[in-house]
N, C-alpha and C. Protein backbone atom coordinates (compact mmCIF):
# COMPACT_ATOMS: atom_id res chain seq x y z
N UNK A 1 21.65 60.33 124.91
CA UNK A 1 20.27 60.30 125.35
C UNK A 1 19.37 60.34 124.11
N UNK A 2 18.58 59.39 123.98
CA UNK A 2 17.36 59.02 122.61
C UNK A 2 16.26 60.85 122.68
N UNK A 3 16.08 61.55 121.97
CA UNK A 3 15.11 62.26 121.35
C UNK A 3 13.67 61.85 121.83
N UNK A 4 12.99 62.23 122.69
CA UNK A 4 11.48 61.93 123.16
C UNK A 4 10.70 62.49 122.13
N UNK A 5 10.83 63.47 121.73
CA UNK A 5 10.07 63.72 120.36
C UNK A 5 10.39 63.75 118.98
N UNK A 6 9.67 62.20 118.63
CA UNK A 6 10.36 62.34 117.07
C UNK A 6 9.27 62.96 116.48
N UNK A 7 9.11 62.79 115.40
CA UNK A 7 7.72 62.89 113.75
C UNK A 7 6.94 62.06 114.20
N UNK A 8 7.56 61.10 114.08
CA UNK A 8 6.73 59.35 114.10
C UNK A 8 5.67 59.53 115.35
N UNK A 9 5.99 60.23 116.69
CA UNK A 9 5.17 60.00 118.04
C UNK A 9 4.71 61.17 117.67
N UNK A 10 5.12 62.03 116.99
CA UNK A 10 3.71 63.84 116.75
C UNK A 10 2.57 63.16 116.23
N UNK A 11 3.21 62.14 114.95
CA UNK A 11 1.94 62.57 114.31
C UNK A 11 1.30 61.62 114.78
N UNK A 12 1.80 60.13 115.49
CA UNK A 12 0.43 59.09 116.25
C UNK A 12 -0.25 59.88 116.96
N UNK A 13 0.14 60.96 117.69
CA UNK A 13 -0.46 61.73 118.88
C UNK A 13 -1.38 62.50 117.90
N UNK A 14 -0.87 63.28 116.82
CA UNK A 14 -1.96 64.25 116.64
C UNK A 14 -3.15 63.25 115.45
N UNK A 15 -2.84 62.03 114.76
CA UNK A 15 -3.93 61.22 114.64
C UNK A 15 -4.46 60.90 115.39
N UNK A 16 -4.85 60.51 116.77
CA UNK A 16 -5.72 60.13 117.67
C UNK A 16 -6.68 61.53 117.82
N UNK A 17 -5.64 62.44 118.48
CA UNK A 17 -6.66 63.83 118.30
C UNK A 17 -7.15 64.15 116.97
N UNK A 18 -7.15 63.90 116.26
CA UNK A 18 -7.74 64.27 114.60
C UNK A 18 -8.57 63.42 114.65
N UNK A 19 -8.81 62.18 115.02
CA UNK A 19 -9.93 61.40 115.48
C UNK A 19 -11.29 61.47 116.39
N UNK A 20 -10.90 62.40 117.33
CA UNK A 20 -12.00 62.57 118.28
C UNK A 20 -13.31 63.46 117.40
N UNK A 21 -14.58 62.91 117.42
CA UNK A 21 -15.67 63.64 116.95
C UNK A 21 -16.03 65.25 118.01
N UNK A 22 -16.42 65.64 116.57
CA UNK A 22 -17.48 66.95 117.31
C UNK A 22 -18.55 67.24 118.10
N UNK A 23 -17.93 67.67 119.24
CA UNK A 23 -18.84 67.24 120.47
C UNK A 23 -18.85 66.19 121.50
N UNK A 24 -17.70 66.08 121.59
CA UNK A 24 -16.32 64.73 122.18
C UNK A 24 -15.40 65.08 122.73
N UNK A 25 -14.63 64.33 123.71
CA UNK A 25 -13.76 64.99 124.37
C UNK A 25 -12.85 63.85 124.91
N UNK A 26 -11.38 63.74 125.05
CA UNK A 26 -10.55 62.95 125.50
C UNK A 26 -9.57 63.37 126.85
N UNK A 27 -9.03 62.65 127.13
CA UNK A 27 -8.24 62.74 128.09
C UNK A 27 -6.88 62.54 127.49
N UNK A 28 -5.68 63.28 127.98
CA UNK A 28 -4.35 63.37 127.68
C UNK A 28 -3.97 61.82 127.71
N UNK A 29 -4.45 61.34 128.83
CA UNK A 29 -4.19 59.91 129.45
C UNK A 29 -4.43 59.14 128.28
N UNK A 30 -6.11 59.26 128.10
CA UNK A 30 -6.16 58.38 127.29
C UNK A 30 -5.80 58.36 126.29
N UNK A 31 -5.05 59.42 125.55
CA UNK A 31 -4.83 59.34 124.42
C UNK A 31 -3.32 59.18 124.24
N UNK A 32 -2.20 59.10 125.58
CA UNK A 32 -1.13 58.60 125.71
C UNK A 32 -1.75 56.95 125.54
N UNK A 33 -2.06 56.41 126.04
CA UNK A 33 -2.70 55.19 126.48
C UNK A 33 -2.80 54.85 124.73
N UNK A 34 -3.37 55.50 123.83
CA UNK A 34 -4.03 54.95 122.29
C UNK A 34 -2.65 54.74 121.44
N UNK A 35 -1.75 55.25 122.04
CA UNK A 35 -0.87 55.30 121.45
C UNK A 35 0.40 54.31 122.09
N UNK A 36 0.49 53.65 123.39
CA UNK A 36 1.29 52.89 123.39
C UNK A 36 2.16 53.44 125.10
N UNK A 37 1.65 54.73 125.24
CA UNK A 37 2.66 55.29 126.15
C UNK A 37 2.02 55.76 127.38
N UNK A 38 1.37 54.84 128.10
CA UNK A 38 0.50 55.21 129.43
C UNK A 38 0.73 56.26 130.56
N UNK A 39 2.25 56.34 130.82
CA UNK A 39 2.44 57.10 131.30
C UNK A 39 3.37 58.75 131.26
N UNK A 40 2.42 58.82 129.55
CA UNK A 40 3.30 59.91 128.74
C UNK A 40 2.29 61.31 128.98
N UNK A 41 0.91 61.29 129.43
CA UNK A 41 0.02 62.19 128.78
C UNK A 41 0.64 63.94 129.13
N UNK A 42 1.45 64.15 129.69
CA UNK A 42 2.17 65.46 129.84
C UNK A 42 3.28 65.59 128.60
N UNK A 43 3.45 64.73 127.66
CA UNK A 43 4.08 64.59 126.44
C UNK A 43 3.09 65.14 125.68
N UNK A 44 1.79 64.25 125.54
CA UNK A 44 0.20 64.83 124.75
C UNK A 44 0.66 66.09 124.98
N UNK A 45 0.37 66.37 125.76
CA UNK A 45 0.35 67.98 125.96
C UNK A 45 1.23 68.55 125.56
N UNK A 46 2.63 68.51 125.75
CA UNK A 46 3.58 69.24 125.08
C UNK A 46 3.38 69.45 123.37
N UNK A 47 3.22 68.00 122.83
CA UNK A 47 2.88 68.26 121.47
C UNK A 47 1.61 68.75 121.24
N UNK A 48 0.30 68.61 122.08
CA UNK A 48 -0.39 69.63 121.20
C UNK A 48 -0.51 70.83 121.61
N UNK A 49 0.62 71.45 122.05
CA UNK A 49 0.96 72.80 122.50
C UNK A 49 1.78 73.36 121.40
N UNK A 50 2.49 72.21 120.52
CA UNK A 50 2.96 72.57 119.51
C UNK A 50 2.41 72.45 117.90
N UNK A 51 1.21 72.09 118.46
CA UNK A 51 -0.12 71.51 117.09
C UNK A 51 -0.29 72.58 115.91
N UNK A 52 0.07 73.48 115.78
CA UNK A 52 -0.20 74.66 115.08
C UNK A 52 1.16 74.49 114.15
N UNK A 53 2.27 73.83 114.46
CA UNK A 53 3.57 73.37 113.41
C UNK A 53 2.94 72.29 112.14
N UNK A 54 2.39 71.45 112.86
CA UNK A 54 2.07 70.54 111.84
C UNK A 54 0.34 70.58 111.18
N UNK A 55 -0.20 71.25 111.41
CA UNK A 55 -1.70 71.15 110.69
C UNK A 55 -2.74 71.74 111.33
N UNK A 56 -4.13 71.49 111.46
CA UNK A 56 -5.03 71.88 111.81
C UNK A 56 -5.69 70.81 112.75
N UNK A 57 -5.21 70.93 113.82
CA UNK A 57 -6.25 69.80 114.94
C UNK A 57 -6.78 70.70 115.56
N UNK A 58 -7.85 69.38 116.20
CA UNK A 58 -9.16 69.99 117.41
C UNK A 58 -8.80 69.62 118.78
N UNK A 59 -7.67 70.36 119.03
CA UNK A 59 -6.71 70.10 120.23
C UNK A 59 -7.87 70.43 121.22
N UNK A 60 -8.37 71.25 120.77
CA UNK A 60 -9.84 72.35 122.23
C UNK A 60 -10.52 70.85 122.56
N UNK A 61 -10.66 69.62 122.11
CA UNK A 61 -11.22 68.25 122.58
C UNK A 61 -10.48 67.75 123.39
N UNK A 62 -9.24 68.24 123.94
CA UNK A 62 -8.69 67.42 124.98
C UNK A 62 -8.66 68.07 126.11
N UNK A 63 -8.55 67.51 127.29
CA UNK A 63 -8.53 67.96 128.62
C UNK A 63 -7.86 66.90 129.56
N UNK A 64 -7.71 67.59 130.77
CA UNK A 64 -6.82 67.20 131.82
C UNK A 64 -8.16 65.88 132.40
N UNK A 65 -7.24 64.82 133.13
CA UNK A 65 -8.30 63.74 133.59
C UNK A 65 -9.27 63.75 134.27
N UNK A 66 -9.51 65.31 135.08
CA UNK A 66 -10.09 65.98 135.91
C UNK A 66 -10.85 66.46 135.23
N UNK A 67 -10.78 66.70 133.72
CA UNK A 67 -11.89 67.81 132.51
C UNK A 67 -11.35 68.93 132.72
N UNK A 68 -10.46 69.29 133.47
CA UNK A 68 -10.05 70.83 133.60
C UNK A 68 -9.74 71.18 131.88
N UNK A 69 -9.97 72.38 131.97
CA UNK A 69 -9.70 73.51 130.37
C UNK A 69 -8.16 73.51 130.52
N UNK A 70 -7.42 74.08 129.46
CA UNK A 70 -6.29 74.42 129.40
C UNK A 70 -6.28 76.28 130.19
N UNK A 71 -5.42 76.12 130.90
CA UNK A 71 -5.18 77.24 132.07
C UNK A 71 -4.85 78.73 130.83
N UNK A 72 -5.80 79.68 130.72
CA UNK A 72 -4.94 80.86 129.89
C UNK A 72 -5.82 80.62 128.07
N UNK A 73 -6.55 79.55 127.94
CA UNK A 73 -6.76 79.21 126.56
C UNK A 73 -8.61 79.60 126.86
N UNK A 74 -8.31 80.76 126.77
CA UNK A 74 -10.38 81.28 126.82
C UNK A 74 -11.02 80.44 125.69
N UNK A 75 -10.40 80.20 124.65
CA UNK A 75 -11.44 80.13 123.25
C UNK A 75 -11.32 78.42 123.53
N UNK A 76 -11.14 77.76 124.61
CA UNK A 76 -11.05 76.37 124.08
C UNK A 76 -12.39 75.99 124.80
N UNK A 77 -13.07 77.17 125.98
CA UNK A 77 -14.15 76.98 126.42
C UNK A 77 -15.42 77.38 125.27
N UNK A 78 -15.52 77.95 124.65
CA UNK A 78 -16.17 78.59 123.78
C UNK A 78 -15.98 77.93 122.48
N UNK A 79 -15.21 76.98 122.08
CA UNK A 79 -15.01 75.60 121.02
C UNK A 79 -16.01 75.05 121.62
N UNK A 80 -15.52 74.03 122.76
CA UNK A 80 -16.52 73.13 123.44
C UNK A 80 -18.11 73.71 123.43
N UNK A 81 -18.05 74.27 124.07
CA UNK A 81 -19.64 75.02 123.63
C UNK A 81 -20.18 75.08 122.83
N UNK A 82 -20.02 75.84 121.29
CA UNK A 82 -20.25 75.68 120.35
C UNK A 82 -20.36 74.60 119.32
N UNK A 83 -19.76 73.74 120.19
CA UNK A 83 -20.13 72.06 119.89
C UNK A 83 -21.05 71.24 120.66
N UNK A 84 -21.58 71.67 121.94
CA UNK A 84 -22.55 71.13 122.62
C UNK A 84 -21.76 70.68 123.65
N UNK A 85 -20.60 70.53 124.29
CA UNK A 85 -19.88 69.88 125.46
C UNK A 85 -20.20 70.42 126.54
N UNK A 86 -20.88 69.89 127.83
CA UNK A 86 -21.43 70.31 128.70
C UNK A 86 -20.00 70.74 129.61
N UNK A 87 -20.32 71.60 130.15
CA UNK A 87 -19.51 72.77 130.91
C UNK A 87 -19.68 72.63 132.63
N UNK A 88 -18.95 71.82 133.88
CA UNK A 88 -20.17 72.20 134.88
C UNK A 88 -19.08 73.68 135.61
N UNK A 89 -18.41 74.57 135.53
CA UNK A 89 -17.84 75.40 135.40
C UNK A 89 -17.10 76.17 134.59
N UNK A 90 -16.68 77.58 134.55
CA UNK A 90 -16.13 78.04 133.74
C UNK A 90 -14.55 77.20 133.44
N UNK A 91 -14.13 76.59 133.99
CA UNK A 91 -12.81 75.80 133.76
C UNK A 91 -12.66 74.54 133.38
N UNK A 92 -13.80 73.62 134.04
CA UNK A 92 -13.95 72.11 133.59
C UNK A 92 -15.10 71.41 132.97
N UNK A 93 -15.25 70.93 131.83
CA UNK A 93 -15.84 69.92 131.30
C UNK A 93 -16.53 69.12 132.32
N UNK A 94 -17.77 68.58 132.59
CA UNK A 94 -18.37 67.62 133.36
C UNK A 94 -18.27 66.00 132.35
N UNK A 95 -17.50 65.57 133.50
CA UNK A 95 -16.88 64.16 133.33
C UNK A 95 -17.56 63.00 133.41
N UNK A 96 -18.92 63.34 134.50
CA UNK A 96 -19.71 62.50 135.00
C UNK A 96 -20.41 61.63 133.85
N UNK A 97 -20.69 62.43 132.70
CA UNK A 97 -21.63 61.90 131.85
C UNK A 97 -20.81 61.29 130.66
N UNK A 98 -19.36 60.63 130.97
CA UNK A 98 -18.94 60.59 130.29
C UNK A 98 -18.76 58.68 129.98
N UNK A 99 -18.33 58.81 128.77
CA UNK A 99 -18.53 57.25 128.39
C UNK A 99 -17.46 56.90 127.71
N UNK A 100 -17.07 55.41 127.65
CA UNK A 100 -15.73 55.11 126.59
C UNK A 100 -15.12 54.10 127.54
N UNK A 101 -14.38 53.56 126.68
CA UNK A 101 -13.33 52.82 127.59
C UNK A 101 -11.69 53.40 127.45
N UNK A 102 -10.80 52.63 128.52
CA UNK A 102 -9.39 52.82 128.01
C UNK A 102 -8.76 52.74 127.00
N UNK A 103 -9.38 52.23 125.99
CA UNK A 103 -8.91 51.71 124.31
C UNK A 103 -9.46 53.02 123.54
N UNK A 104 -10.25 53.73 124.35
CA UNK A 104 -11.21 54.88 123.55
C UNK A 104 -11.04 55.89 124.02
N UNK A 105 -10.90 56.95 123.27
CA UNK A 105 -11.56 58.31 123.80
C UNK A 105 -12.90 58.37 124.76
N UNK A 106 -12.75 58.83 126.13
CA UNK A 106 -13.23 59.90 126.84
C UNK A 106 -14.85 60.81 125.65
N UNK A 107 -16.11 60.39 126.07
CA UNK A 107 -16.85 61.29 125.19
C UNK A 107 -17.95 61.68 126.06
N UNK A 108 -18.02 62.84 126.07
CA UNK A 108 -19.14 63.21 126.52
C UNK A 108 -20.46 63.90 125.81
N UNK A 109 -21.70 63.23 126.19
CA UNK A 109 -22.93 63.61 125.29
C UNK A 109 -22.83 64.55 125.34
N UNK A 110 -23.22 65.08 123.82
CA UNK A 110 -24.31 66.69 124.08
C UNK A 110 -26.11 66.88 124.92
């Protein structure tokens, strides 16, 4: 059975997230999607659950396709904030105002 996680797919994954601006926000999806693997974004997640091995990303910019927060991660609400990312609950990002295409990150104005 082939290895689902090599080097080579960490670090495309954690360049796309090292990409997203301050005060921006992506989707797991889409950022499986930037990378080749549409129906991987629960992979996204696994690796940037493991983001703290390889460097310093702004993992707190990604969210579920819904905008939901990461379940248990208080400070990723309080990142977003402190960057201007509109909040329409304590758990999810408001999606509505959001812009980009499938080739792009997910961004929402400040």
């Amino acid at each position: 059975m082939a290895k689902v996680l090599h080097e080579d797919l960490i670090y495309d994954i954690l360049s796309v997230v090292e990409e997203i601006p301050e005060g921006k926000i992506a989707t797991y999806g889409q950022i499986a999607r930037l990378i080749g693997r549409d129906k991987n974004s629960r992979l996204v997640g696994k690796v940037l659950s493991m983001s703290q091995y390889y460097g310093d990303y702004p993992c707190h910019r990604v969210v579920s396709h819904a905008g939901r927060l990461v379940p248990g991660w208080r400070e990723q609400q309080y990142l977003l904030e402190s960057e201007g990312v509109t909040l329409k609950d304590d758990g999810h990002v408001d999606l509505k105002n959001t812009s980009g295409t499938a080739d792009s990150p997910a961004v929402i104005n400040k």
